[in-house]
C-alpha atoms as a PDB file:
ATOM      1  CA  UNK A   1       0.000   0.000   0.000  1.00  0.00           C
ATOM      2  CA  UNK A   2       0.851   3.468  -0.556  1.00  0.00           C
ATOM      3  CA  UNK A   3       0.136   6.744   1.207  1.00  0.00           C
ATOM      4  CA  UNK A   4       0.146  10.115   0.050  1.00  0.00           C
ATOM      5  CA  UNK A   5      -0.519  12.992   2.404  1.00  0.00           C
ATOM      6  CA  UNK A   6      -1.017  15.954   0.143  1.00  0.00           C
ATOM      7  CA  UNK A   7      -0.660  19.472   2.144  1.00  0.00           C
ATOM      8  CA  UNK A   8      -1.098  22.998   1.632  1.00  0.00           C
ATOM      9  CA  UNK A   9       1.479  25.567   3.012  1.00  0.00           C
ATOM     10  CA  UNK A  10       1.015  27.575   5.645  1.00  0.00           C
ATOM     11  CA  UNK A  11      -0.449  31.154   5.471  1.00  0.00           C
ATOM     12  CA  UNK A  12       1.046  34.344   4.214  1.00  0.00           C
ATOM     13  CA  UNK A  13      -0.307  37.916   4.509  1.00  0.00           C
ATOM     14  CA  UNK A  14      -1.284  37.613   1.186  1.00  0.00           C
ATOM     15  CA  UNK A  15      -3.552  34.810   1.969  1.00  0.00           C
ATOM     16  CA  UNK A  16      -4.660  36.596   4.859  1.00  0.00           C
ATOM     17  CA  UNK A  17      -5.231  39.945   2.560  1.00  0.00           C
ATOM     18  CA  UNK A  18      -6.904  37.501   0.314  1.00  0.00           C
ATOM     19  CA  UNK A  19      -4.303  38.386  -3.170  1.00  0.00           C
ATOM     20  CA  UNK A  20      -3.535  35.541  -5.494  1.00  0.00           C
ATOM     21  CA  UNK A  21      -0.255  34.607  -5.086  1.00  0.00           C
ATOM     22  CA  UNK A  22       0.489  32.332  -8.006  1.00  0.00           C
ATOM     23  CA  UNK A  23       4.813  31.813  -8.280  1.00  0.00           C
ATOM     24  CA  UNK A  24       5.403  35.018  -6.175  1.00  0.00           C
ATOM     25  CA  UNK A  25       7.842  33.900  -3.924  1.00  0.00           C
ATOM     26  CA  UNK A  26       5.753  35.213  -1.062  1.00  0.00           C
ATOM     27  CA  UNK A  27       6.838  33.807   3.059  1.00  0.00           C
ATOM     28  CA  UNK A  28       5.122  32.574   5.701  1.00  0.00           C
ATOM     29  CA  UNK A  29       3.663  34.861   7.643  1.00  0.00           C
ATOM     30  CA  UNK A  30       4.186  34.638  11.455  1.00  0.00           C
ATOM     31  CA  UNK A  31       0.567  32.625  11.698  1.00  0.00           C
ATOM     32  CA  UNK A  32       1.891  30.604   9.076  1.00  0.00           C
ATOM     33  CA  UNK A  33       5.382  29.936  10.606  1.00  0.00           C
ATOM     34  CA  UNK A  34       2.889  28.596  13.600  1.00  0.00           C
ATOM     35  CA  UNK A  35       0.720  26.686  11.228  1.00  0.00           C
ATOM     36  CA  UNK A  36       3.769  24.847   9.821  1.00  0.00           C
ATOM     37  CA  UNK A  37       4.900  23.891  13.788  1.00  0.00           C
ATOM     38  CA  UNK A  38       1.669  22.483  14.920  1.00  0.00           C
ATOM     39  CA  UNK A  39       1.730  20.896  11.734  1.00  0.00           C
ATOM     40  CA  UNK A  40       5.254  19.340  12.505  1.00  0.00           C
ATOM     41  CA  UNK A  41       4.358  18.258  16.250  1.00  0.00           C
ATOM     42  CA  UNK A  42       1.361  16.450  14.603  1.00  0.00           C
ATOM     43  CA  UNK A  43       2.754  14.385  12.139  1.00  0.00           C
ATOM     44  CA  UNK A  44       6.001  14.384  12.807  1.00  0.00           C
ATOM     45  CA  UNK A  45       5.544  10.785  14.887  1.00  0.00           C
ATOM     46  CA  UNK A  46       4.059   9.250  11.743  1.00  0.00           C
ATOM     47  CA  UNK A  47       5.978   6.437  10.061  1.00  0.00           C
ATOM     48  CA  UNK A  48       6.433   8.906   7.298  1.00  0.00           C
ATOM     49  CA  UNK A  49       9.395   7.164   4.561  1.00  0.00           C
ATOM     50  CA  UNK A  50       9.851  10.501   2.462  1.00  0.00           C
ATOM     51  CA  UNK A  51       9.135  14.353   2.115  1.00  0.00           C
ATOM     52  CA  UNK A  52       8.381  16.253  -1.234  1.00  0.00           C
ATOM     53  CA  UNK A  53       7.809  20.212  -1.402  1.00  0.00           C
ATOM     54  CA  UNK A  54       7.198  22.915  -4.449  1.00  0.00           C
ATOM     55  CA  UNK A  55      10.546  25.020  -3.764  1.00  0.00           C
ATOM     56  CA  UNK A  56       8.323  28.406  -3.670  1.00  0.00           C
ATOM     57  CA  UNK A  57       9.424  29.503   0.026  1.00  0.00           C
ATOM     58  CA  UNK A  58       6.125  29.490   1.915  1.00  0.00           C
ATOM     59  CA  UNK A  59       6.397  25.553   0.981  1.00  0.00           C
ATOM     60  CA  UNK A  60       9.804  24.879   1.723  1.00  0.00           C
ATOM     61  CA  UNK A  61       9.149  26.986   5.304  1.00  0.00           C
ATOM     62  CA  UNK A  62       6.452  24.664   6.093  1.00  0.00           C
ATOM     63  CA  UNK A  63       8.429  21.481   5.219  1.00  0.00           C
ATOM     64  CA  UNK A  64      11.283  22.482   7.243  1.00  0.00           C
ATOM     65  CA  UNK A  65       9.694  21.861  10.513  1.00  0.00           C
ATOM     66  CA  UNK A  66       8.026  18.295   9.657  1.00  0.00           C
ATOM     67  CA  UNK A  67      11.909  17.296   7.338  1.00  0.00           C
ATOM     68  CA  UNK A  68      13.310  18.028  10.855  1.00  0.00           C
ATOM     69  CA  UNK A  69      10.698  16.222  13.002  1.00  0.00           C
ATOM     70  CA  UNK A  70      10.995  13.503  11.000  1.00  0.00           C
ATOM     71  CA  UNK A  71      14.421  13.633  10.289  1.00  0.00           C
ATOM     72  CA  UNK A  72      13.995  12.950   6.629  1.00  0.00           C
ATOM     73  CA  UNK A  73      15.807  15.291   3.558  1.00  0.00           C
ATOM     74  CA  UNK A  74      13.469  17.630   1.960  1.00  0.00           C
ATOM     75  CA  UNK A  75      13.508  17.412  -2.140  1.00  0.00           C
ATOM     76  CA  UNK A  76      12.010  20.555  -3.737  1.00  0.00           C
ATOM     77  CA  UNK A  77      10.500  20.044  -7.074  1.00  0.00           C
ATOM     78  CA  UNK A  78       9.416  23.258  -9.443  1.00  0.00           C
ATOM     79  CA  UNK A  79       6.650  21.042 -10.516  1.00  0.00           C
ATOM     80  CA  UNK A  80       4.549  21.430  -7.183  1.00  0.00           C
ATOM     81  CA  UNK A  81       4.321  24.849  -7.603  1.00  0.00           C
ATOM     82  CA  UNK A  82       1.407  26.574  -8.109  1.00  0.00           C
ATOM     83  CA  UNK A  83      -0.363  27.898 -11.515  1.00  0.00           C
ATOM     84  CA  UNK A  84       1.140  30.726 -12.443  1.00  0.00           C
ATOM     85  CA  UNK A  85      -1.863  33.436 -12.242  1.00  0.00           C
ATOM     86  CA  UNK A  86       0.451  36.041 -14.653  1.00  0.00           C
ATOM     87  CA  UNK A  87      -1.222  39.577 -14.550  1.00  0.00           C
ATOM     88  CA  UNK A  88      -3.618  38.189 -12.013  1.00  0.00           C
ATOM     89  CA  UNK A  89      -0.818  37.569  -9.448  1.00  0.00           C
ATOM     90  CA  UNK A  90      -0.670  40.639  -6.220  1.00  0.00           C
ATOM     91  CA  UNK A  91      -4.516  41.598  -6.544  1.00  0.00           C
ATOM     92  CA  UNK A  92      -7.801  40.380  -4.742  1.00  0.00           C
ATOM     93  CA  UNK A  93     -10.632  38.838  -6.381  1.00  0.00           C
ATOM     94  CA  UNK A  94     -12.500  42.351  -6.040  1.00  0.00           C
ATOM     95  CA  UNK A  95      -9.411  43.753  -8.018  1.00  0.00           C
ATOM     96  CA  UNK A  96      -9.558  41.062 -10.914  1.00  0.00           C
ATOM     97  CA  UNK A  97     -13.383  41.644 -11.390  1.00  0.00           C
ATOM     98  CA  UNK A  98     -12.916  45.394 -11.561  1.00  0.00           C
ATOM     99  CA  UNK A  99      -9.746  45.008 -13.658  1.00  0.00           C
ATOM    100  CA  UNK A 100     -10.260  42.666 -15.968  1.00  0.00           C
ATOM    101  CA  UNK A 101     -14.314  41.868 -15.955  1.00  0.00           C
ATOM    102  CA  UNK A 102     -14.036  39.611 -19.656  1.00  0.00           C
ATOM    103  CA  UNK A 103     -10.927  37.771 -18.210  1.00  0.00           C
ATOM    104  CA  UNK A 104     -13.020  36.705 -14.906  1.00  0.00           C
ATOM    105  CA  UNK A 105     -15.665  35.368 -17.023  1.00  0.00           C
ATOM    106  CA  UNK A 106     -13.386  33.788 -19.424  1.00  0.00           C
ATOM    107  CA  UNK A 107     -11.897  31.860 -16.528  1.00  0.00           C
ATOM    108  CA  UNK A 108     -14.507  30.213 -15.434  1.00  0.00           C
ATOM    109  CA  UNK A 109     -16.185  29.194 -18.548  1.00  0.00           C
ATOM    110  CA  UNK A 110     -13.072  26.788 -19.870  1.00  0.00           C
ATOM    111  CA  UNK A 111     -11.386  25.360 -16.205  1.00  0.00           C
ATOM    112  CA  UNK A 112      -8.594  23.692 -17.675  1.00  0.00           C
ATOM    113  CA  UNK A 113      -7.812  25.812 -20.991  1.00  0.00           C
ATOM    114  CA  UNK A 114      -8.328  29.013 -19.692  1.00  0.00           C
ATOM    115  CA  UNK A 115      -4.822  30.576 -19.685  1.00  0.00           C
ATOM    116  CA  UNK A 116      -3.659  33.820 -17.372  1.00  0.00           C
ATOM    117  CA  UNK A 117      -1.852  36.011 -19.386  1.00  0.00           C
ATOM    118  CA  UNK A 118       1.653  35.950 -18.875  1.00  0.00           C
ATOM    119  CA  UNK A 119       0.600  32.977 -16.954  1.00  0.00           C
ATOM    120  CA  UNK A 120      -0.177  29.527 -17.443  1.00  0.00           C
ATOM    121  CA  UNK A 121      -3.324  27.230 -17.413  1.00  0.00           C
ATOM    122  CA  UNK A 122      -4.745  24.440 -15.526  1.00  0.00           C
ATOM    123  CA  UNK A 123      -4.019  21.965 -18.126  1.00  0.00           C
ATOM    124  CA  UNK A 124      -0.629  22.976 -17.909  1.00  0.00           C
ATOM    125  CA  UNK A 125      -0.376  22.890 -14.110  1.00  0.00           C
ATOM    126  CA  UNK A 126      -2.137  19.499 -14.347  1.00  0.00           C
ATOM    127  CA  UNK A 127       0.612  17.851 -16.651  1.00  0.00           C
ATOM    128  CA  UNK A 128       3.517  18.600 -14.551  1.00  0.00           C
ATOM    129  CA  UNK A 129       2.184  17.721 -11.481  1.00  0.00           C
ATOM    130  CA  UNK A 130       1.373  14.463 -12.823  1.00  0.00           C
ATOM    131  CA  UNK A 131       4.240  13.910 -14.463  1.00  0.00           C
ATOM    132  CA  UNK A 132       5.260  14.477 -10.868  1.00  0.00           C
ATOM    133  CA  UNK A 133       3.209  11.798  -9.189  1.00  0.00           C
ATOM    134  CA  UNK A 134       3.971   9.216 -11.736  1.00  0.00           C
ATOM    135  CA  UNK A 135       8.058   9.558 -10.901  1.00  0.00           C
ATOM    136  CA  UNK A 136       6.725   9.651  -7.478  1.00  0.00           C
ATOM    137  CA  UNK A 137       4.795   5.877  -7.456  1.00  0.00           C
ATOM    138  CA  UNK A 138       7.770   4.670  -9.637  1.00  0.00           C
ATOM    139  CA  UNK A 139      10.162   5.229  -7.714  1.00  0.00           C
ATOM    140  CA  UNK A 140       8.396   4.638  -4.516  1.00  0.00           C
ATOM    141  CA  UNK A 141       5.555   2.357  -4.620  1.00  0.00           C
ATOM    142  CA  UNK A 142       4.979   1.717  -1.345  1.00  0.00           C
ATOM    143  CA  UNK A 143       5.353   3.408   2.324  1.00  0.00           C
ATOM    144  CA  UNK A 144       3.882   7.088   2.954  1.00  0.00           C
ATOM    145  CA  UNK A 145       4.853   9.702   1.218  1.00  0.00           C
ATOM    146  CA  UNK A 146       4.228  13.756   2.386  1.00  0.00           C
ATOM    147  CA  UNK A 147       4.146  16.354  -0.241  1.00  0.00           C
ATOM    148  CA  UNK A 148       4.029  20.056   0.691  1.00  0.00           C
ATOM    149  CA  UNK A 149       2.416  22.167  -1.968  1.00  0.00           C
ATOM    150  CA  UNK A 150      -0.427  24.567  -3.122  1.00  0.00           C
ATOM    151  CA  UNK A 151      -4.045  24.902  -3.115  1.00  0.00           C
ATOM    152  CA  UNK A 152      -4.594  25.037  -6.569  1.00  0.00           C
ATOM    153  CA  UNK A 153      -2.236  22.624  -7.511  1.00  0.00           C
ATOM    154  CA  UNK A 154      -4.110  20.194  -4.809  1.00  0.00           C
ATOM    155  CA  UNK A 155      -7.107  20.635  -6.443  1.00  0.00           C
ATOM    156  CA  UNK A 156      -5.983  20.646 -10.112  1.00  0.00           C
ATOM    157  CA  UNK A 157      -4.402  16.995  -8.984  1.00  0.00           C
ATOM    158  CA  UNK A 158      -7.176  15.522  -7.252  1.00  0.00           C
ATOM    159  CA  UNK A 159     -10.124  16.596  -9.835  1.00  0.00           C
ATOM    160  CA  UNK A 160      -7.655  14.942 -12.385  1.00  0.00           C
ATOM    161  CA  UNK A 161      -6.915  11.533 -10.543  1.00  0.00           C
ATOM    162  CA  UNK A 162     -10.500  11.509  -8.421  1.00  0.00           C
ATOM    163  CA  UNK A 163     -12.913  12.944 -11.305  1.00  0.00           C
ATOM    164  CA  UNK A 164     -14.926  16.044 -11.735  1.00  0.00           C
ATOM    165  CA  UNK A 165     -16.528  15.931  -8.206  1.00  0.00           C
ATOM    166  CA  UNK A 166     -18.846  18.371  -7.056  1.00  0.00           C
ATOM    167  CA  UNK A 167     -16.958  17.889  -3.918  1.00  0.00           C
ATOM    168  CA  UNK A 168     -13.728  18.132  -4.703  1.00  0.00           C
ATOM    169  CA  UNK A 169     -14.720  22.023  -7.071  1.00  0.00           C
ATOM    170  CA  UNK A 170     -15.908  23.548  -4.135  1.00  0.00           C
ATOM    171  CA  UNK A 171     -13.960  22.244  -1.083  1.00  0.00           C
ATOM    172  CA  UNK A 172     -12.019  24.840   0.891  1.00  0.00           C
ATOM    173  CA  UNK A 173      -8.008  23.870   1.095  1.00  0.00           C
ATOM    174  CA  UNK A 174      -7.253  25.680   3.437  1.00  0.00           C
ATOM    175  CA  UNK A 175      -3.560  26.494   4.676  1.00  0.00           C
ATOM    176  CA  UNK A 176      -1.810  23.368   6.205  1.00  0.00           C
ATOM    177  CA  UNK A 177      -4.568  21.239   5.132  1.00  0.00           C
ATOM    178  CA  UNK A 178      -3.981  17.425   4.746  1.00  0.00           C
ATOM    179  CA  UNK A 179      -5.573  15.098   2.159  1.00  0.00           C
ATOM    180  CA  UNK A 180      -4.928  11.634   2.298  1.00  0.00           C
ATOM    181  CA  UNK A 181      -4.947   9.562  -0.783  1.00  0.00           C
ATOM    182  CA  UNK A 182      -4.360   5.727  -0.560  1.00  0.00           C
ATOM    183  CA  UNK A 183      -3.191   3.501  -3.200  1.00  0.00           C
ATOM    184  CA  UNK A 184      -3.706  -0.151  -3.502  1.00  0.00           C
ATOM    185  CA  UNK A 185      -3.968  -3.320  -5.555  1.00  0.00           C
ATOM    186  CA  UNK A 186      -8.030  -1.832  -5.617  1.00  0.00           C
ATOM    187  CA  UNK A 187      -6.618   1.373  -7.053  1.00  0.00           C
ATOM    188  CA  UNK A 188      -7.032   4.820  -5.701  1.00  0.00           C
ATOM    189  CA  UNK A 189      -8.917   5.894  -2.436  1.00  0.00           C
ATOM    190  CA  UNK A 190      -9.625   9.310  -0.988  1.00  0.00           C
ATOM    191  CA  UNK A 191      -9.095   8.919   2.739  1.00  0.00           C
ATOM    192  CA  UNK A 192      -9.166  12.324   3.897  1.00  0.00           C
ATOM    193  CA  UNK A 193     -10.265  15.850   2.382  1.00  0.00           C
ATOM    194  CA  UNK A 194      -8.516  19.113   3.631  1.00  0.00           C
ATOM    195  CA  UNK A 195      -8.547  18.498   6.962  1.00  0.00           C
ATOM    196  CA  UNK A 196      -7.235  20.435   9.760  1.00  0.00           C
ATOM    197  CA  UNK A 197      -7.193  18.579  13.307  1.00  0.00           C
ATOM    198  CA  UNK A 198      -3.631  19.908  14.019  1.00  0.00           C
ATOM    199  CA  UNK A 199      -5.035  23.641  13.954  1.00  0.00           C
ATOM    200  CA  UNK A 200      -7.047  23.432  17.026  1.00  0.00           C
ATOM    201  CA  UNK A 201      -5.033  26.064  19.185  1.00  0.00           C
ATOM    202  CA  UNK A 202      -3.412  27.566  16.373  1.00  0.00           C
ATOM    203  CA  UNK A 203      -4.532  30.677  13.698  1.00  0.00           C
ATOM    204  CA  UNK A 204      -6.953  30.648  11.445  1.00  0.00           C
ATOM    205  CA  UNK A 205      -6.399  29.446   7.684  1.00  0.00           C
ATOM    206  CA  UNK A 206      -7.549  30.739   4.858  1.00  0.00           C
ATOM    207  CA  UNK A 207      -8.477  29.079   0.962  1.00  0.00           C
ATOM    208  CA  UNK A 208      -7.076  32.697  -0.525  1.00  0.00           C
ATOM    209  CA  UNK A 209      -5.091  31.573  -3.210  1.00  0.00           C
END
Protein backbone atom coordinates (compact mmCIF):
# COMPACT_ATOMS: atom_id res chain seq x y z
CA UNK A 1 0.00 0.00 0.00
CA UNK A 2 0.85 3.47 -0.56
CA UNK A 3 0.14 6.74 1.21
CA UNK A 4 0.15 10.12 0.05
CA UNK A 5 -0.52 12.99 2.40
CA UNK A 6 -1.02 15.95 0.14
CA UNK A 7 -0.66 19.47 2.14
CA UNK A 8 -1.10 23.00 1.63
CA UNK A 9 1.48 25.57 3.01
CA UNK A 10 1.02 27.58 5.64
CA UNK A 11 -0.45 31.15 5.47
CA UNK A 12 1.05 34.34 4.21
CA UNK A 13 -0.31 37.92 4.51
CA UNK A 14 -1.28 37.61 1.19
CA UNK A 15 -3.55 34.81 1.97
CA UNK A 16 -4.66 36.60 4.86
CA UNK A 17 -5.23 39.94 2.56
CA UNK A 18 -6.90 37.50 0.31
CA UNK A 19 -4.30 38.39 -3.17
CA UNK A 20 -3.54 35.54 -5.49
CA UNK A 21 -0.25 34.61 -5.09
CA UNK A 22 0.49 32.33 -8.01
CA UNK A 23 4.81 31.81 -8.28
CA UNK A 24 5.40 35.02 -6.17
CA UNK A 25 7.84 33.90 -3.92
CA UNK A 26 5.75 35.21 -1.06
CA UNK A 27 6.84 33.81 3.06
CA UNK A 28 5.12 32.57 5.70
CA UNK A 29 3.66 34.86 7.64
CA UNK A 30 4.19 34.64 11.45
CA UNK A 31 0.57 32.63 11.70
CA UNK A 32 1.89 30.60 9.08
CA UNK A 33 5.38 29.94 10.61
CA UNK A 34 2.89 28.60 13.60
CA UNK A 35 0.72 26.69 11.23
CA UNK A 36 3.77 24.85 9.82
CA UNK A 37 4.90 23.89 13.79
CA UNK A 38 1.67 22.48 14.92
CA UNK A 39 1.73 20.90 11.73
CA UNK A 40 5.25 19.34 12.50
CA UNK A 41 4.36 18.26 16.25
CA UNK A 42 1.36 16.45 14.60
CA UNK A 43 2.75 14.39 12.14
CA UNK A 44 6.00 14.38 12.81
CA UNK A 45 5.54 10.78 14.89
CA UNK A 46 4.06 9.25 11.74
CA UNK A 47 5.98 6.44 10.06
CA UNK A 48 6.43 8.91 7.30
CA UNK A 49 9.39 7.16 4.56
CA UNK A 50 9.85 10.50 2.46
CA UNK A 51 9.13 14.35 2.12
CA UNK A 52 8.38 16.25 -1.23
CA UNK A 53 7.81 20.21 -1.40
CA UNK A 54 7.20 22.91 -4.45
CA UNK A 55 10.55 25.02 -3.76
CA UNK A 56 8.32 28.41 -3.67
CA UNK A 57 9.42 29.50 0.03
CA UNK A 58 6.12 29.49 1.92
CA UNK A 59 6.40 25.55 0.98
CA UNK A 60 9.80 24.88 1.72
CA UNK A 61 9.15 26.99 5.30
CA UNK A 62 6.45 24.66 6.09
CA UNK A 63 8.43 21.48 5.22
CA UNK A 64 11.28 22.48 7.24
CA UNK A 65 9.69 21.86 10.51
CA UNK A 66 8.03 18.29 9.66
CA UNK A 67 11.91 17.30 7.34
CA UNK A 68 13.31 18.03 10.85
CA UNK A 69 10.70 16.22 13.00
CA UNK A 70 10.99 13.50 11.00
CA UNK A 71 14.42 13.63 10.29
CA UNK A 72 13.99 12.95 6.63
CA UNK A 73 15.81 15.29 3.56
CA UNK A 74 13.47 17.63 1.96
CA UNK A 75 13.51 17.41 -2.14
CA UNK A 76 12.01 20.56 -3.74
CA UNK A 77 10.50 20.04 -7.07
CA UNK A 78 9.42 23.26 -9.44
CA UNK A 79 6.65 21.04 -10.52
CA UNK A 80 4.55 21.43 -7.18
CA UNK A 81 4.32 24.85 -7.60
CA UNK A 82 1.41 26.57 -8.11
CA UNK A 83 -0.36 27.90 -11.51
CA UNK A 84 1.14 30.73 -12.44
CA UNK A 85 -1.86 33.44 -12.24
CA UNK A 86 0.45 36.04 -14.65
CA UNK A 87 -1.22 39.58 -14.55
CA UNK A 88 -3.62 38.19 -12.01
CA UNK A 89 -0.82 37.57 -9.45
CA UNK A 90 -0.67 40.64 -6.22
CA UNK A 91 -4.52 41.60 -6.54
CA UNK A 92 -7.80 40.38 -4.74
CA UNK A 93 -10.63 38.84 -6.38
CA UNK A 94 -12.50 42.35 -6.04
CA UNK A 95 -9.41 43.75 -8.02
CA UNK A 96 -9.56 41.06 -10.91
CA UNK A 97 -13.38 41.64 -11.39
CA UNK A 98 -12.92 45.39 -11.56
CA UNK A 99 -9.75 45.01 -13.66
CA UNK A 100 -10.26 42.67 -15.97
CA UNK A 101 -14.31 41.87 -15.96
CA UNK A 102 -14.04 39.61 -19.66
CA UNK A 103 -10.93 37.77 -18.21
CA UNK A 104 -13.02 36.71 -14.91
CA UNK A 105 -15.66 35.37 -17.02
CA UNK A 106 -13.39 33.79 -19.42
CA UNK A 107 -11.90 31.86 -16.53
CA UNK A 108 -14.51 30.21 -15.43
CA UNK A 109 -16.19 29.19 -18.55
CA UNK A 110 -13.07 26.79 -19.87
CA UNK A 111 -11.39 25.36 -16.20
CA UNK A 112 -8.59 23.69 -17.67
CA UNK A 113 -7.81 25.81 -20.99
CA UNK A 114 -8.33 29.01 -19.69
CA UNK A 115 -4.82 30.58 -19.69
CA UNK A 116 -3.66 33.82 -17.37
CA UNK A 117 -1.85 36.01 -19.39
CA UNK A 118 1.65 35.95 -18.88
CA UNK A 119 0.60 32.98 -16.95
CA UNK A 120 -0.18 29.53 -17.44
CA UNK A 121 -3.32 27.23 -17.41
CA UNK A 122 -4.75 24.44 -15.53
CA UNK A 123 -4.02 21.96 -18.13
CA UNK A 124 -0.63 22.98 -17.91
CA UNK A 125 -0.38 22.89 -14.11
CA UNK A 126 -2.14 19.50 -14.35
CA UNK A 127 0.61 17.85 -16.65
CA UNK A 128 3.52 18.60 -14.55
CA UNK A 129 2.18 17.72 -11.48
CA UNK A 130 1.37 14.46 -12.82
CA UNK A 131 4.24 13.91 -14.46
CA UNK A 132 5.26 14.48 -10.87
CA UNK A 133 3.21 11.80 -9.19
CA UNK A 134 3.97 9.22 -11.74
CA UNK A 135 8.06 9.56 -10.90
CA UNK A 136 6.73 9.65 -7.48
CA UNK A 137 4.80 5.88 -7.46
CA UNK A 138 7.77 4.67 -9.64
CA UNK A 139 10.16 5.23 -7.71
CA UNK A 140 8.40 4.64 -4.52
CA UNK A 141 5.55 2.36 -4.62
CA UNK A 142 4.98 1.72 -1.35
CA UNK A 143 5.35 3.41 2.32
CA UNK A 144 3.88 7.09 2.95
CA UNK A 145 4.85 9.70 1.22
CA UNK A 146 4.23 13.76 2.39
CA UNK A 147 4.15 16.35 -0.24
CA UNK A 148 4.03 20.06 0.69
CA UNK A 149 2.42 22.17 -1.97
CA UNK A 150 -0.43 24.57 -3.12
CA UNK A 151 -4.05 24.90 -3.11
CA UNK A 152 -4.59 25.04 -6.57
CA UNK A 153 -2.24 22.62 -7.51
CA UNK A 154 -4.11 20.19 -4.81
CA UNK A 155 -7.11 20.63 -6.44
CA UNK A 156 -5.98 20.65 -10.11
CA UNK A 157 -4.40 17.00 -8.98
CA UNK A 158 -7.18 15.52 -7.25
CA UNK A 159 -10.12 16.60 -9.83
CA UNK A 160 -7.65 14.94 -12.39
CA UNK A 161 -6.92 11.53 -10.54
CA UNK A 162 -10.50 11.51 -8.42
CA UNK A 163 -12.91 12.94 -11.30
CA UNK A 164 -14.93 16.04 -11.74
CA UNK A 165 -16.53 15.93 -8.21
CA UNK A 166 -18.85 18.37 -7.06
CA UNK A 167 -16.96 17.89 -3.92
CA UNK A 168 -13.73 18.13 -4.70
CA UNK A 169 -14.72 22.02 -7.07
CA UNK A 170 -15.91 23.55 -4.14
CA UNK A 171 -13.96 22.24 -1.08
CA UNK A 172 -12.02 24.84 0.89
CA UNK A 173 -8.01 23.87 1.09
CA UNK A 174 -7.25 25.68 3.44
CA UNK A 175 -3.56 26.49 4.68
CA UNK A 176 -1.81 23.37 6.20
CA UNK A 177 -4.57 21.24 5.13
CA UNK A 178 -3.98 17.42 4.75
CA UNK A 179 -5.57 15.10 2.16
CA UNK A 180 -4.93 11.63 2.30
CA UNK A 181 -4.95 9.56 -0.78
CA UNK A 182 -4.36 5.73 -0.56
CA UNK A 183 -3.19 3.50 -3.20
CA UNK A 184 -3.71 -0.15 -3.50
CA UNK A 185 -3.97 -3.32 -5.56
CA UNK A 186 -8.03 -1.83 -5.62
CA UNK A 187 -6.62 1.37 -7.05
CA UNK A 188 -7.03 4.82 -5.70
CA UNK A 189 -8.92 5.89 -2.44
CA UNK A 190 -9.63 9.31 -0.99
CA UNK A 191 -9.10 8.92 2.74
CA UNK A 192 -9.17 12.32 3.90
CA UNK A 193 -10.27 15.85 2.38
CA UNK A 194 -8.52 19.11 3.63
CA UNK A 195 -8.55 18.50 6.96
CA UNK A 196 -7.24 20.43 9.76
CA UNK A 197 -7.19 18.58 13.31
CA UNK A 198 -3.63 19.91 14.02
CA UNK A 199 -5.04 23.64 13.95
CA UNK A 200 -7.05 23.43 17.03
CA UNK A 201 -5.03 26.06 19.19
CA UNK A 202 -3.41 27.57 16.37
CA UNK A 203 -4.53 30.68 13.70
CA UNK A 204 -6.95 30.65 11.44
CA UNK A 205 -6.40 29.45 7.68
CA UNK A 206 -7.55 30.74 4.86
CA UNK A 207 -8.48 29.08 0.96
CA UNK A 208 -7.08 32.70 -0.52
CA UNK A 209 -5.09 31.57 -3.21
Amino acid sequence: MKRIYLIRHGQTEWNADGRWQGMMDVPLSQAGIEQAAALAKYMGVMPIQSLYASDLQRAVQTAEPLAEALGLPMVQDARLREQNLGVFQGLTHEQHREKYPELVQAMYVDYWGFTFPEGESRAQVRDRVIAFWNELLAHEPEGETVVILHGGTIRVLLIHLLGPLRELEHVKIVNTSITTLEITEGGLRLVELAQIPHLQQTPQATDAL
